[in-house]
PDB file of N, CA and C in Angstrom:
ATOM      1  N   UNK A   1     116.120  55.944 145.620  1.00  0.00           N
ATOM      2  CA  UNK A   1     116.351  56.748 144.431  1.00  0.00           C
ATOM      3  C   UNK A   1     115.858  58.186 144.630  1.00  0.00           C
ATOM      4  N   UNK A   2     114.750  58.104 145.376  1.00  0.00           N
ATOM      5  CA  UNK A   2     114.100  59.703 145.056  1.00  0.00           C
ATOM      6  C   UNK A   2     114.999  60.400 146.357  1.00  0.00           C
ATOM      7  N   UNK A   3     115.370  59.749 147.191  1.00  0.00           N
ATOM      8  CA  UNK A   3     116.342  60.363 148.239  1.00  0.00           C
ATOM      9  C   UNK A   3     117.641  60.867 147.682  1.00  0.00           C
ATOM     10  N   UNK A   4     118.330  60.368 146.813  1.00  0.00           N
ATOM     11  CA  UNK A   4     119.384  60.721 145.847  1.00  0.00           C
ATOM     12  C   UNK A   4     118.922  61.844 144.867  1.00  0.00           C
ATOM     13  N   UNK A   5     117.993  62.324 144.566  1.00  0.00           N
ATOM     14  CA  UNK A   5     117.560  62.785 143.642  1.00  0.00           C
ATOM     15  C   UNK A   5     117.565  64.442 144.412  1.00  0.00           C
ATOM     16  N   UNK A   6     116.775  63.848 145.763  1.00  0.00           N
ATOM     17  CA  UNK A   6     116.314  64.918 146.875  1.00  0.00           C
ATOM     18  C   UNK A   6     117.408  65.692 146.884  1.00  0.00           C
ATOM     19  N   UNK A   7     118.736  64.984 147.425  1.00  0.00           N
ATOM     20  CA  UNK A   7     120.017  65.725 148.047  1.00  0.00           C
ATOM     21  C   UNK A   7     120.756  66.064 146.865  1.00  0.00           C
ATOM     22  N   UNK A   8     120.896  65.749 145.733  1.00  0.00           N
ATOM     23  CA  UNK A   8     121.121  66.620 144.873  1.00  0.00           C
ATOM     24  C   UNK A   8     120.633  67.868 144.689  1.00  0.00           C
ATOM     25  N   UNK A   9     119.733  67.905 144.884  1.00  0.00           N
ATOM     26  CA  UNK A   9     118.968  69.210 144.197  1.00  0.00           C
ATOM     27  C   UNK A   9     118.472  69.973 145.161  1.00  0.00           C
ATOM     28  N   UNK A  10     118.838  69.587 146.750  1.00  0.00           N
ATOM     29  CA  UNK A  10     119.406  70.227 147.428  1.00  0.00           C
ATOM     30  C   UNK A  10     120.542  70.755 147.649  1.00  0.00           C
ATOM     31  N   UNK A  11     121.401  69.936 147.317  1.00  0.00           N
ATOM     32  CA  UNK A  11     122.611  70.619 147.118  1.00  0.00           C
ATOM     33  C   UNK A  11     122.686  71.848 145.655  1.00  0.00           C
ATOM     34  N   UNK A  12     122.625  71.547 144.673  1.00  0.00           N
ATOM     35  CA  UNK A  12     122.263  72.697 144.106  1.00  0.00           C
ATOM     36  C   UNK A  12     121.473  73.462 144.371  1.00  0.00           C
ATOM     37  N   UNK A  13     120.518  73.764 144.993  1.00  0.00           N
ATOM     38  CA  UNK A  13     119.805  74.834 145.697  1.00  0.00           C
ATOM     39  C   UNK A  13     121.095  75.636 146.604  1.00  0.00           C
ATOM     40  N   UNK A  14     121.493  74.934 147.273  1.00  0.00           N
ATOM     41  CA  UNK A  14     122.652  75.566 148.020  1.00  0.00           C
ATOM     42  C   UNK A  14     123.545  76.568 147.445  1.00  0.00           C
ATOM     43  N   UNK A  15     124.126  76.127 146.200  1.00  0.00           N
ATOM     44  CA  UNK A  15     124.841  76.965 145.307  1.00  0.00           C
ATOM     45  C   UNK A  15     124.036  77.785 144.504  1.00  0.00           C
ATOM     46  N   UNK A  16     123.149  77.592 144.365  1.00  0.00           N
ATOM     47  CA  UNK A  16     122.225  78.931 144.033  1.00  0.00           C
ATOM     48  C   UNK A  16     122.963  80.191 144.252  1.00  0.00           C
ATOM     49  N   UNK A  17     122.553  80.608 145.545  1.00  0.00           N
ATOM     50  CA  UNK A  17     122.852  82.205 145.935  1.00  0.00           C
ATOM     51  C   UNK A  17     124.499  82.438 145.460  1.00  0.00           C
ATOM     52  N   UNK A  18     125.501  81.431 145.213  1.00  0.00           N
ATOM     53  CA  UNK A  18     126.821  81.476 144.774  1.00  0.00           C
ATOM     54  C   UNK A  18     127.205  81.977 143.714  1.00  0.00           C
ATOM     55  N   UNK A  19     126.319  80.929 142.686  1.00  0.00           N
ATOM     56  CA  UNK A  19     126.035  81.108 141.308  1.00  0.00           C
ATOM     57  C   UNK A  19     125.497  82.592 141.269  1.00  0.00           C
ATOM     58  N   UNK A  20     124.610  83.424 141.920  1.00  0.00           N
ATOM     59  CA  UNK A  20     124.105  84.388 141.687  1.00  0.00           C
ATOM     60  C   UNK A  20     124.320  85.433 141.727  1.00  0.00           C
ATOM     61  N   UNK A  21     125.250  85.250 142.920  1.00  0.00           N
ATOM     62  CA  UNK A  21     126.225  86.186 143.492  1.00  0.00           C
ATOM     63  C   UNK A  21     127.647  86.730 142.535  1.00  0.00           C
ATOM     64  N   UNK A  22     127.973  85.519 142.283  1.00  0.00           N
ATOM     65  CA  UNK A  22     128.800  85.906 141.125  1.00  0.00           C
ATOM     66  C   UNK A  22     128.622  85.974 139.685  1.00  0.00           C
ATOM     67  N   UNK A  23     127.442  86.239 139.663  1.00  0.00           N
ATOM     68  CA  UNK A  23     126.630  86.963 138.220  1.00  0.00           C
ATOM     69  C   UNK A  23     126.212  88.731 138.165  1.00  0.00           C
ATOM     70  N   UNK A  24     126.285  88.742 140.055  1.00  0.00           N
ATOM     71  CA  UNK A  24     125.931  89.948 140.334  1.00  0.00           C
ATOM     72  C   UNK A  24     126.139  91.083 139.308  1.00  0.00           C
ATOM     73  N   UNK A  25     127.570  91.072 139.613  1.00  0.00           N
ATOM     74  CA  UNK A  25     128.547  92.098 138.079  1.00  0.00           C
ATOM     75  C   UNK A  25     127.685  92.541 137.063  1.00  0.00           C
ATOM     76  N   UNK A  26     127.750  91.239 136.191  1.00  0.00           N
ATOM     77  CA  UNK A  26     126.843  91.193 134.938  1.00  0.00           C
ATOM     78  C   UNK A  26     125.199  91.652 134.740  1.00  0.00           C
ATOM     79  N   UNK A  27     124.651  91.264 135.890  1.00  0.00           N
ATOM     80  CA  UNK A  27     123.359  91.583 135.897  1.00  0.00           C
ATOM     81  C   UNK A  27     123.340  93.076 136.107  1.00  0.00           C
ATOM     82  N   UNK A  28     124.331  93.825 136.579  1.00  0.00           N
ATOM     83  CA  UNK A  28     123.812  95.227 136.969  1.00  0.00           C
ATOM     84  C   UNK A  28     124.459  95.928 135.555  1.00  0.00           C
ATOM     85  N   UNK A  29     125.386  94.930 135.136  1.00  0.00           N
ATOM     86  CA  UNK A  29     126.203  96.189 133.805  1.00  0.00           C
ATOM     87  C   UNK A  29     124.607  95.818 132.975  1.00  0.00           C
ATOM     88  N   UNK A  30     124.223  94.467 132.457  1.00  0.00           N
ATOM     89  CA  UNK A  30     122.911  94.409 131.842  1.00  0.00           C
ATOM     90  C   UNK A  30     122.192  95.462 132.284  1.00  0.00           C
ATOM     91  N   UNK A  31     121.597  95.887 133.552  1.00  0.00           N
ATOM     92  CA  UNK A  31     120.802  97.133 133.754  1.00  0.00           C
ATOM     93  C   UNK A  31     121.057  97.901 133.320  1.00  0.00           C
ATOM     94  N   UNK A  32     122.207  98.672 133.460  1.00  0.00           N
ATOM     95  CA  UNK A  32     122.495  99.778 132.876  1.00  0.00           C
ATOM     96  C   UNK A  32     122.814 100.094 131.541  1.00  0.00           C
ATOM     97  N   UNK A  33     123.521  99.108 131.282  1.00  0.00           N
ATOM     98  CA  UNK A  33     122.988  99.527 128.983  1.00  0.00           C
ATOM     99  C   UNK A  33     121.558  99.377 129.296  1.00  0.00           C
ATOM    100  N   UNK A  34     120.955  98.429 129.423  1.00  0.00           N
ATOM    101  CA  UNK A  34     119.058  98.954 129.169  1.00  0.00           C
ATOM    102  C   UNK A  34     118.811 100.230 129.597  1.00  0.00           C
ATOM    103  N   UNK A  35     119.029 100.802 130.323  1.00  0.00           N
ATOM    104  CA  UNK A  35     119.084 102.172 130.786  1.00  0.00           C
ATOM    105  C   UNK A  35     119.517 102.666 129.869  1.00  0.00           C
ATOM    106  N   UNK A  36     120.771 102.603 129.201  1.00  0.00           N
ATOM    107  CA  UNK A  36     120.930 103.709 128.170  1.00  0.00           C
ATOM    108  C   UNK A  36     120.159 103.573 126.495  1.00  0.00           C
ATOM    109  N   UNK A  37     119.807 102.351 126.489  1.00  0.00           N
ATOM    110  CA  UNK A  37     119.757 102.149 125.610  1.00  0.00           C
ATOM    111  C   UNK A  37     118.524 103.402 124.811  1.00  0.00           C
ATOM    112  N   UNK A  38     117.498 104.089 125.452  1.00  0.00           N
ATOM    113  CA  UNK A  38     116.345 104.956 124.918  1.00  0.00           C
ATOM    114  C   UNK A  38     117.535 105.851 124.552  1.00  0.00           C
ATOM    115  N   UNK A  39     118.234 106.503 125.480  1.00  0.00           N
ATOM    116  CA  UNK A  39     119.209 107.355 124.641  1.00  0.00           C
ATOM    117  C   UNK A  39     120.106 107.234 123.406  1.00  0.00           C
ATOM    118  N   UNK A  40     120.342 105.796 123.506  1.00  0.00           N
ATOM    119  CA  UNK A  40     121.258 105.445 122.263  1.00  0.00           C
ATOM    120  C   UNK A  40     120.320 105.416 121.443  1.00  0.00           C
ATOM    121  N   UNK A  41     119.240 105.109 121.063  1.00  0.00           N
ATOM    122  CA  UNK A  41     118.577 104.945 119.949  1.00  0.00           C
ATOM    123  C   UNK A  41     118.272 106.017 119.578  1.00  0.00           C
ATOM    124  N   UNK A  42     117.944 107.034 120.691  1.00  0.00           N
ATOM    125  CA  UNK A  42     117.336 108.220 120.305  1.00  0.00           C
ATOM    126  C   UNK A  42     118.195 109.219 119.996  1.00  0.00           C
ATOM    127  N   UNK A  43     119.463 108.577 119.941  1.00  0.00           N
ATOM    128  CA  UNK A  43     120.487 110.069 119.258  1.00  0.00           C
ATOM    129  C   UNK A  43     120.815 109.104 118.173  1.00  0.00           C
ATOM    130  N   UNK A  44     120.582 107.773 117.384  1.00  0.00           N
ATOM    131  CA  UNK A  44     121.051 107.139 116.469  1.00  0.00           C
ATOM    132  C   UNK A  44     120.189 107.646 115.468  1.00  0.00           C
ATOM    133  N   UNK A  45     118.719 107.601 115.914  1.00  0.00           N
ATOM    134  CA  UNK A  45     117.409 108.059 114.999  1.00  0.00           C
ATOM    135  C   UNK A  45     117.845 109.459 114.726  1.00  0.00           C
ATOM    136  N   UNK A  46     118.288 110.519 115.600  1.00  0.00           N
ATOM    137  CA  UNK A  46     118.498 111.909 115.261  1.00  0.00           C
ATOM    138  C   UNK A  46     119.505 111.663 114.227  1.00  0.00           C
ATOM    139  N   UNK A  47     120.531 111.139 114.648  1.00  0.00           N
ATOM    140  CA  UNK A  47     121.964 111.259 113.405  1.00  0.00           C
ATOM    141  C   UNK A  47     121.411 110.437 112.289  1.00  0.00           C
ATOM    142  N   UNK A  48     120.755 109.490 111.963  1.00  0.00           N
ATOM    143  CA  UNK A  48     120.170 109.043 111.206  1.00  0.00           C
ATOM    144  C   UNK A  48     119.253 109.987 110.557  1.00  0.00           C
ATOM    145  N   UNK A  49     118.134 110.839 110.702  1.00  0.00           N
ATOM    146  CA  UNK A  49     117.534 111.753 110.364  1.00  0.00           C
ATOM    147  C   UNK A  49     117.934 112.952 109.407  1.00  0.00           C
ATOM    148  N   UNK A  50     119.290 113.400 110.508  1.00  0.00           N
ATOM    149  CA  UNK A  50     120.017 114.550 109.872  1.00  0.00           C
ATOM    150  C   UNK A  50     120.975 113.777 108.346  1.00  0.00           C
ATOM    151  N   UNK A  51     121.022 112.342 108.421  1.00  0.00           N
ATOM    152  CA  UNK A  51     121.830 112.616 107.154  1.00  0.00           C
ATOM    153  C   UNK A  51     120.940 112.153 105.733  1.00  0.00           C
ATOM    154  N   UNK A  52     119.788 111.462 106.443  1.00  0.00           N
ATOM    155  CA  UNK A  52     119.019 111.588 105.486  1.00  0.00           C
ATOM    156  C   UNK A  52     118.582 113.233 104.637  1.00  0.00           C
ATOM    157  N   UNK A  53     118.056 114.042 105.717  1.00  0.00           N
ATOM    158  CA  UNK A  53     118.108 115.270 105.078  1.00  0.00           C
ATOM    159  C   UNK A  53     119.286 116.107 104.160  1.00  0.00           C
ATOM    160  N   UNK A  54     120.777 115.682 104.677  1.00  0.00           N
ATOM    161  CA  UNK A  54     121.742 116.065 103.941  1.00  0.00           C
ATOM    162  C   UNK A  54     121.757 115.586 102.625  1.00  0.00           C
ATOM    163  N   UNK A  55     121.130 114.031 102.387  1.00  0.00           N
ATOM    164  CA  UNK A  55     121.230 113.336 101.447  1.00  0.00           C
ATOM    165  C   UNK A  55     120.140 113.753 100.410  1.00  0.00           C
ATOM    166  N   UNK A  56     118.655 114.094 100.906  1.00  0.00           N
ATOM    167  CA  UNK A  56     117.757 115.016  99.973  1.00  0.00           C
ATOM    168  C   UNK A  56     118.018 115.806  99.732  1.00  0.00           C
ATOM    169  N   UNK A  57     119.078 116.931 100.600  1.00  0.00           N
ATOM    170  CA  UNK A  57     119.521 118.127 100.174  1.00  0.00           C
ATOM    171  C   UNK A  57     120.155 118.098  99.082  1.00  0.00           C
ATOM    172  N   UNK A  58     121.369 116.942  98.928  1.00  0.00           N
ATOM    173  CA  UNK A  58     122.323 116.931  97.961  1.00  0.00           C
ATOM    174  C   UNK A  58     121.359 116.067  96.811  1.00  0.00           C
ATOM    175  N   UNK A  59     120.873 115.226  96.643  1.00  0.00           N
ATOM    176  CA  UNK A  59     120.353 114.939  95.348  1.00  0.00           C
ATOM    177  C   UNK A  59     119.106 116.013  94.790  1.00  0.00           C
ATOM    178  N   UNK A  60     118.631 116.927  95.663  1.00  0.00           N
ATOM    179  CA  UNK A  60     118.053 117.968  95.093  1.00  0.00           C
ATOM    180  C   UNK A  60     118.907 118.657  94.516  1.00  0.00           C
ATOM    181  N   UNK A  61     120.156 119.362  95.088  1.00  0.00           N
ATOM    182  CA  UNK A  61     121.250 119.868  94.204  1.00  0.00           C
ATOM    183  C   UNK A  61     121.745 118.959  92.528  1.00  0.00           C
ATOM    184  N   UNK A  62     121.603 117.843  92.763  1.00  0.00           N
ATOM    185  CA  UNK A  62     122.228 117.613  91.693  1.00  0.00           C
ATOM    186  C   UNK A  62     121.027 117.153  90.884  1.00  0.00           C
ATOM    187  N   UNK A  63     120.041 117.040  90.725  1.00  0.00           N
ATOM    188  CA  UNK A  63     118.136 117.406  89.996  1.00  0.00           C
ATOM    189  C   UNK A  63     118.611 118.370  89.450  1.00  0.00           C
ATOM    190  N   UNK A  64     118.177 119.410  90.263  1.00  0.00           N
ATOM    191  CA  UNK A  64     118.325 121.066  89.448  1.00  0.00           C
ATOM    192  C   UNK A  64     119.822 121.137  88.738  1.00  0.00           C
ATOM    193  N   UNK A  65     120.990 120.670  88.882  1.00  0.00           N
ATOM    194  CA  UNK A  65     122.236 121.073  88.355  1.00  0.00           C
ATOM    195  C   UNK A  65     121.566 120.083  86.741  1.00  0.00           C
ATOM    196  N   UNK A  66     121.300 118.630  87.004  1.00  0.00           N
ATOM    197  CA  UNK A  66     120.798 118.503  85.628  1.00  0.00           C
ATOM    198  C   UNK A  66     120.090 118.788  84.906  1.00  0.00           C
ATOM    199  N   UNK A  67     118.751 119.473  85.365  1.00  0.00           N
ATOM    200  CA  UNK A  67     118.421 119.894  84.594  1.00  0.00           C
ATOM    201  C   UNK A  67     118.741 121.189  84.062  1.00  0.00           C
ATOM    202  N   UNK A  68     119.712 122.196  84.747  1.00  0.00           N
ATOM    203  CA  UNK A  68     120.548 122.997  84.134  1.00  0.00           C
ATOM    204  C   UNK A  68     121.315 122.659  82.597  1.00  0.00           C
ATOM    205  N   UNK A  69     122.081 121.614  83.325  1.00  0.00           N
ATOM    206  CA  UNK A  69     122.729 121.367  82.184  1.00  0.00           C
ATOM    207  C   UNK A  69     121.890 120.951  81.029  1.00  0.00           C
ATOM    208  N   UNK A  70     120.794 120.048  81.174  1.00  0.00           N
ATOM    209  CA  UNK A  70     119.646 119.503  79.862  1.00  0.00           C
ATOM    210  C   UNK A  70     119.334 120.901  79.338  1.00  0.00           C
ATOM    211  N   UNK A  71     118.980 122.003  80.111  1.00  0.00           N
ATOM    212  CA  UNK A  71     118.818 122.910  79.495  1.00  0.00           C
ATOM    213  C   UNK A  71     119.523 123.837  78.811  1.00  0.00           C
ATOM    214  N   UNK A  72     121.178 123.708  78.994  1.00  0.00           N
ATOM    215  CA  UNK A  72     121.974 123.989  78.361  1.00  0.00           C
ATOM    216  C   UNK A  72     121.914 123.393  76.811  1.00  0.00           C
ATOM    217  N   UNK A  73     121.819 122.147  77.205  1.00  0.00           N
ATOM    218  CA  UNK A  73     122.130 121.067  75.559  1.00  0.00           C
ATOM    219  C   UNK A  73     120.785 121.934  74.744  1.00  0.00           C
ATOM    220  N   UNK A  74     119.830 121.566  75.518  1.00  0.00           N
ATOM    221  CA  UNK A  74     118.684 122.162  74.286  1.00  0.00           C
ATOM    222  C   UNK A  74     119.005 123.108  73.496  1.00  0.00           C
ATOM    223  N   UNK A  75     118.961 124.376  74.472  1.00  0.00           N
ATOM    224  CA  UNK A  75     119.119 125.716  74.091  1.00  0.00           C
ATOM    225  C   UNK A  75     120.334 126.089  73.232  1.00  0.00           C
ATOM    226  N   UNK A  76     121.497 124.881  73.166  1.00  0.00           N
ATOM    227  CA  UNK A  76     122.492 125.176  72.089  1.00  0.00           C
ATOM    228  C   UNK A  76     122.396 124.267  70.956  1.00  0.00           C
ATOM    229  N   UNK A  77     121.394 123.249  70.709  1.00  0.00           N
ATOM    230  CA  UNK A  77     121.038 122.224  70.089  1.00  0.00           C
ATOM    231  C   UNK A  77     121.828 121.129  69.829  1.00  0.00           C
ATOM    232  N   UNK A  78     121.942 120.921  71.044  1.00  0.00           N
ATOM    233  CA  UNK A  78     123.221 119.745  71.743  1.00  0.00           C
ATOM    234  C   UNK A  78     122.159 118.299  71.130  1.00  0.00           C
ATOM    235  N   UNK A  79     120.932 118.408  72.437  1.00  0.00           N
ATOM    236  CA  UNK A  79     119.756 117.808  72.025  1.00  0.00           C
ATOM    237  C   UNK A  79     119.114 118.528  71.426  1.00  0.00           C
ATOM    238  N   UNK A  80     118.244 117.523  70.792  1.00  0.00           N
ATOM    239  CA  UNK A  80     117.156 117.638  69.680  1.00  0.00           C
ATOM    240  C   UNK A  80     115.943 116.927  70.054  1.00  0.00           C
TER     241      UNK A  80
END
């Protein structure tokens, strides 16, 4: 039994380097997105950044436009 067991798994040892070989491909495209990946994040965080700021920009615009207008209603005694 353990002799059967042996030459099996010798024989898969054999196909090892086969199996590995034709993973080669994959393992190096895997390297290289990890490689890019500091850049991808780090221009996702920038574009992410910039539209947050567009987005404070614009709800600051529209703060001050209301309270323009609230101050319109008062001052014509819209509100009371």
């Amino acid at each position: 039994m353990i002799s059967l067991i042996t030459l099996y798994l010798q024989t898969q040892l054999m196909k090892l380097p086969k199996i590995l070989l034709a993973k080669t491909p994959t393992i190096k495209n895997t390297g290289q997105m990890l490689e890019l990946m500091p850049r991808a994040i780090s221009s996702l965080d920038a574009h992410i950044d910039n539209g947050l700021q567009r987005l404070k920009s614009c709800a600051s615009r529209l703060y001050h436009q209301l309270l323009s207008v609230l101050a319109w209603h008062v001052v014509f005694g819209i509100i009371q």
